[in-house]
C-alpha atoms as a PDB file:
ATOM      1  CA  UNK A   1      94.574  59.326  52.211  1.00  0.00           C
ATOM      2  CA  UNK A   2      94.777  60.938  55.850  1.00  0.00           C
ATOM      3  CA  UNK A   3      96.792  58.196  56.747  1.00  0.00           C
ATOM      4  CA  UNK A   4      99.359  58.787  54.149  1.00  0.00           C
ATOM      5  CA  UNK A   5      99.262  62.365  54.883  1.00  0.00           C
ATOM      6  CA  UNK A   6      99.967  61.540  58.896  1.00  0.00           C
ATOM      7  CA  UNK A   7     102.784  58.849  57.762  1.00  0.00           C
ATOM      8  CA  UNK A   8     104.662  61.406  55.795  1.00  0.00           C
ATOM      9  CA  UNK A   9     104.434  64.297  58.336  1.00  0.00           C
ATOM     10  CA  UNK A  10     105.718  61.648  61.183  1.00  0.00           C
ATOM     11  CA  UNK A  11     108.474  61.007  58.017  1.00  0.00           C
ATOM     12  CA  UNK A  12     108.764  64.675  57.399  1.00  0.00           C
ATOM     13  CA  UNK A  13     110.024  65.030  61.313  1.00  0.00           C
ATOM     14  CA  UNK A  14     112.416  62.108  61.188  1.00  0.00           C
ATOM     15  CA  UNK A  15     113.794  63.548  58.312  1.00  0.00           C
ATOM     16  CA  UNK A  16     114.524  66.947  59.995  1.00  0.00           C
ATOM     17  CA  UNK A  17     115.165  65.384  63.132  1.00  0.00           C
ATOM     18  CA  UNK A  18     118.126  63.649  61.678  1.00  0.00           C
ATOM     19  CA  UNK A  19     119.129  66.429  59.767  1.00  0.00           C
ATOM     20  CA  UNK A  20     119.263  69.627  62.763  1.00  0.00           C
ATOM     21  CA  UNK A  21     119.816  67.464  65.232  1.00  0.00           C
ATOM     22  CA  UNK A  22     117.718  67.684  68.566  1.00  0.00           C
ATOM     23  CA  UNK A  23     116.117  71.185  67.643  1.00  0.00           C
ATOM     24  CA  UNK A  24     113.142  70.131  66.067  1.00  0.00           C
ATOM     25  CA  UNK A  25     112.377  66.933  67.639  1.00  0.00           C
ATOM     26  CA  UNK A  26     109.902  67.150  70.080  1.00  0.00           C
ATOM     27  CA  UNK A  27     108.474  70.244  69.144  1.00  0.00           C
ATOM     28  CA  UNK A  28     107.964  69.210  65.448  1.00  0.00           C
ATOM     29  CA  UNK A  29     106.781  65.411  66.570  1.00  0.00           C
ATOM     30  CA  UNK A  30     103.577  67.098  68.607  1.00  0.00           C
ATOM     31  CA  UNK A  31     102.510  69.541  65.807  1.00  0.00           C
ATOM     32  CA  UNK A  32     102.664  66.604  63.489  1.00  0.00           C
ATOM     33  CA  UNK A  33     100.565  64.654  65.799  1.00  0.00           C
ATOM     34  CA  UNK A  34      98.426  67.088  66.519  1.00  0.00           C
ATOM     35  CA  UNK A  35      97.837  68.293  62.962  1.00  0.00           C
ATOM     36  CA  UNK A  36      97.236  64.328  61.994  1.00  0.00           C
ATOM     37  CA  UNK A  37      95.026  64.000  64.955  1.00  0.00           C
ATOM     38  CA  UNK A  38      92.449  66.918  64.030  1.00  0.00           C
ATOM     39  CA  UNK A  39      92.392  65.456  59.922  1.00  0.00           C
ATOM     40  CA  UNK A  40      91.352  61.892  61.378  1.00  0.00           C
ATOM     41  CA  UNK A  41      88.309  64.029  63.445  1.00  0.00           C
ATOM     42  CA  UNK A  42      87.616  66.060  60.349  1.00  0.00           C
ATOM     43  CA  UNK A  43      87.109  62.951  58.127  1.00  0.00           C
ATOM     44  CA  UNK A  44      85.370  61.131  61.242  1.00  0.00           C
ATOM     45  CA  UNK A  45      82.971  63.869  60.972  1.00  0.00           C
ATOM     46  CA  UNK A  46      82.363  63.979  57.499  1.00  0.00           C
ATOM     47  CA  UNK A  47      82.401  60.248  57.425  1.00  0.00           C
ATOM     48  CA  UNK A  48      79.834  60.060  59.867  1.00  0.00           C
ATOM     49  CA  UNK A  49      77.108  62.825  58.859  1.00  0.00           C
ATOM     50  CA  UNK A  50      74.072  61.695  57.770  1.00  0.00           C
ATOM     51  CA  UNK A  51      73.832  62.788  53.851  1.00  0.00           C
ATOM     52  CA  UNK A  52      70.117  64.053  53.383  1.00  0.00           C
ATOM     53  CA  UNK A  53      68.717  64.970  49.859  1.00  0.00           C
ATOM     54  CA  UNK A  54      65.114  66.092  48.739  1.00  0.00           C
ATOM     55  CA  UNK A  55      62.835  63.548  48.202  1.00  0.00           C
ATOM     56  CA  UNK A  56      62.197  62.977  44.239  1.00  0.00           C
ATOM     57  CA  UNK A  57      59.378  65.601  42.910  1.00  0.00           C
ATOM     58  CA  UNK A  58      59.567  67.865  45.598  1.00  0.00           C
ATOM     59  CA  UNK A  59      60.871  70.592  43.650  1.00  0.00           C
ATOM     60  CA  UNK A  60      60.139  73.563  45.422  1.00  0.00           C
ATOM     61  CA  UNK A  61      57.827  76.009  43.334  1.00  0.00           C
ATOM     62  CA  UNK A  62      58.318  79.578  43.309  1.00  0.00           C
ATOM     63  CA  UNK A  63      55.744  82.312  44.505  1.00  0.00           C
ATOM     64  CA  UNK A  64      55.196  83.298  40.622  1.00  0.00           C
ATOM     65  CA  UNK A  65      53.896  80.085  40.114  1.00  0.00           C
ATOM     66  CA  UNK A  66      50.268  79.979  39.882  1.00  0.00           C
ATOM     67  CA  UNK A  67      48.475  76.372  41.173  1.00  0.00           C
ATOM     68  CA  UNK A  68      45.641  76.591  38.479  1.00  0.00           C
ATOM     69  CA  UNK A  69      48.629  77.223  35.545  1.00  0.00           C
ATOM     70  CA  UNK A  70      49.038  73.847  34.252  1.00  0.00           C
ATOM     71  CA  UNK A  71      52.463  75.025  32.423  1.00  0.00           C
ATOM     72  CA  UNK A  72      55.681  74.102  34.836  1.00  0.00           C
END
């Protein structure tokens, strides 16, 4: 998906390259770049962290909870 997203910003630029002339080229073609750049680090990241979950049956109690009540 963040490769789509980068292929139709570079698109986006050639399209408004083409249509105002030299203007936006450079300018536009680094932002792009630079925007597509910092999605492929955020989905690196999230791609890479390690997804932790509780153990099954460690529900934590609350302080109400008495250890002699046999009732959950």
């Amino acid at each position: 998906m963040n490769a789509t997203g980068g292929l139709l910003g570079f698109a986006l630029a050639a399209l408004l390259r083409r249509a105002l002339g030299t203007t936006t080229g450079r300018a536009t073609t680094v932002v792009c770049a630079l925007g597509t750049a910092a999605a492929l680090v955020g989905v690196a990241t999230l791609a890479a962290a390690p997804m932790t979950r509780a153990p099954r049956g460690s529900v934590p109690m609350s302080t109400s909870a008495s250890a002699d009540d046999p009732t959950p």
